[in-house]
Protein backbone atom coordinates (compact mmCIF):
# COMPACT_ATOMS: atom_id res chain seq x y z
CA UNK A 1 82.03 91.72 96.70
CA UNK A 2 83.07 94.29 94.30
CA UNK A 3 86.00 93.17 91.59
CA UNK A 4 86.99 95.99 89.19
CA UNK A 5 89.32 94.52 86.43
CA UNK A 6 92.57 97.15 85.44
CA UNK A 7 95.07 96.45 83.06
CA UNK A 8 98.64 97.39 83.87
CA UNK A 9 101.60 96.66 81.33
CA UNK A 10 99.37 93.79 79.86
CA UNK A 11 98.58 92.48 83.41
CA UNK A 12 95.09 91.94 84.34
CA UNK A 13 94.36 92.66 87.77
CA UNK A 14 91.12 92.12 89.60
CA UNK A 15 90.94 95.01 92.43
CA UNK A 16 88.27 93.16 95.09
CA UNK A 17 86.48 95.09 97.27
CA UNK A 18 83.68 94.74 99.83
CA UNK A 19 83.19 93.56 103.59
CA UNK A 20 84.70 90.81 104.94
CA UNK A 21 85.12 88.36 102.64
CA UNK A 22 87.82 85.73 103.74
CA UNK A 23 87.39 84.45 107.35
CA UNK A 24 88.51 80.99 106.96
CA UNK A 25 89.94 78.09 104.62
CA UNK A 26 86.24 77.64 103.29
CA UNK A 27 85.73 81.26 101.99
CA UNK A 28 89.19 81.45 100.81
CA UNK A 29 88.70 78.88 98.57
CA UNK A 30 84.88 80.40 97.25
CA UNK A 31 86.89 83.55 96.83
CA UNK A 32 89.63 82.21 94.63
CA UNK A 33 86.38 80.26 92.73
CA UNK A 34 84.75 83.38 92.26
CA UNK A 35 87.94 85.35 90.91
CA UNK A 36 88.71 82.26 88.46
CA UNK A 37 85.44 81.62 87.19
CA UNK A 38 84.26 85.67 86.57
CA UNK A 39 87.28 87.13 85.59
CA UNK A 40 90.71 86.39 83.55
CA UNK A 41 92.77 87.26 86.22
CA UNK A 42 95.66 85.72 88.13
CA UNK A 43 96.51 88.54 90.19
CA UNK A 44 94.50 90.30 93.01
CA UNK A 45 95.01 93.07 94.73
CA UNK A 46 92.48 93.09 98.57
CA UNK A 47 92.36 95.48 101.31
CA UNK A 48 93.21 93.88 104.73
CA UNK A 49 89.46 94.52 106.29
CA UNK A 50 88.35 91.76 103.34
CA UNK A 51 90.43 89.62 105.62
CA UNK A 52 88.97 88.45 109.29
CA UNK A 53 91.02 89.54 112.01
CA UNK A 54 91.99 85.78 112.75
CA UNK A 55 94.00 85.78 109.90
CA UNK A 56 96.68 88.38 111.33
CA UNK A 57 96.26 86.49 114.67
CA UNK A 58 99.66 84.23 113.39
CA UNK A 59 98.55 81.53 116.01
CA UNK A 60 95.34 80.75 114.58
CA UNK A 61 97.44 78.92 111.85
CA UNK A 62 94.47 80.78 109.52
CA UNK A 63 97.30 83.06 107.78
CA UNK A 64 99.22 79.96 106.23
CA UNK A 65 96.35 77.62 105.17
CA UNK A 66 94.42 80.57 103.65
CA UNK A 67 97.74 82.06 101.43
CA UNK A 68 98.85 78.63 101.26
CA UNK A 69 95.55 77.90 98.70
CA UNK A 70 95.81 80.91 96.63
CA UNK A 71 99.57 79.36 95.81
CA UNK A 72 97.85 75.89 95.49
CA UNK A 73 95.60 77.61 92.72
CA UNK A 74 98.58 79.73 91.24
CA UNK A 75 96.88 83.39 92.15
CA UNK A 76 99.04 86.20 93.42
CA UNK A 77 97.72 87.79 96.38
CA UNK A 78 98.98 91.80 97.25
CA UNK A 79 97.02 92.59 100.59
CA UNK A 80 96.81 96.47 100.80
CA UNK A 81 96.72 98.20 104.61
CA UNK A 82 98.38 99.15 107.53
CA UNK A 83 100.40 96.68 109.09
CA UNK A 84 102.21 98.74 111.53
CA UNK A 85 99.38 98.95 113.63
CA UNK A 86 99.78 95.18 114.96
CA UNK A 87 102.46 94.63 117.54
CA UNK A 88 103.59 91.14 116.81
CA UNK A 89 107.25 90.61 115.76
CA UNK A 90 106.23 87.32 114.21
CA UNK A 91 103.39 89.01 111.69
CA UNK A 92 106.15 91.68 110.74
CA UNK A 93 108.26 88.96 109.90
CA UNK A 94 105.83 86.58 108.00
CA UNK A 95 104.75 89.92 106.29
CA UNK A 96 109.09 90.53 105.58
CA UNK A 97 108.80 86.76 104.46
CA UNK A 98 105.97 86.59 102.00
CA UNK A 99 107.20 89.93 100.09
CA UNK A 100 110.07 88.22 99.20
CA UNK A 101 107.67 85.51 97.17
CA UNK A 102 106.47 85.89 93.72
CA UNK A 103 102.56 85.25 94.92
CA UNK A 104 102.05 86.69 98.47
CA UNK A 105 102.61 90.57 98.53
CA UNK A 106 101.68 92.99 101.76
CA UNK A 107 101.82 96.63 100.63
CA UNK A 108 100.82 99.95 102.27
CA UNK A 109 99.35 101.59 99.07
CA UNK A 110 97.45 99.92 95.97
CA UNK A 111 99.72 102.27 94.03
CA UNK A 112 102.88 100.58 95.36
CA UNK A 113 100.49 97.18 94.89
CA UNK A 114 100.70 97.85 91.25
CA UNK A 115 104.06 98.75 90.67
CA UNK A 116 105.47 95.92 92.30
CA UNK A 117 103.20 93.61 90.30
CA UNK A 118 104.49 95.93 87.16
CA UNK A 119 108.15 94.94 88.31
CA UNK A 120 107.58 91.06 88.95
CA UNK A 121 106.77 90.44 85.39
């Protein structure tokens, strides 16, 4: 795992990168650990392949505990990718669903990432 700290508007935001690195409840909860405990950041912006491909499988139930423990720990979560490439009605609308939250954030770019984290504040 990879975290590169920026600093937007007096924000710090760890930018994580690396191979899969959340795959269930377990490693969610190492991840958040690791992001608390090396870096002074409440805000973290991942690309979807750090997430298994369970998690986008809505079914599994893996989406909600996972994003339900980085609001448990009060970290904001923007998950950078391409979401139009999954045909499920019911991910495009828990994606339409958690962009309207303050800590859950699905975005195509890390550019639009940042400014929506810049506008939140």
């Amino acid at each position: 795992m990879d975290i590169k700290i920026i600093n937007e508007s007096n924000i710090d935001i760890a930018v994580v990168s690396g191979d899969i690195m959340i795959n269930d409840v377990q490693s969610a909860i190492d991840f958040i650990a690791t992001i608390r405990y090396t870096t002074p950041c409440d805000t973290i912006i991942v690309n979807k392949e750090a997430l298994g491909k369970e998690f986008f499988n809505l079914k599994s139930g893996l989406a909600g505990e996972v994003l339900q423990k980085f609001i448990n720990y009060r970290i904001s979560i923007f998950i950078v990718g391409d979401f139009s490439i999954y045909n499920s009605q019911s991910l495009h609308d828990f994606i339409y669903e958690c962009n309207k939250s303050k800590h859950i954030y699905f975005s195509k770019t890390y550019d639009e990432a940042i400014n929506i984290i810049v506008s939140k504040i």
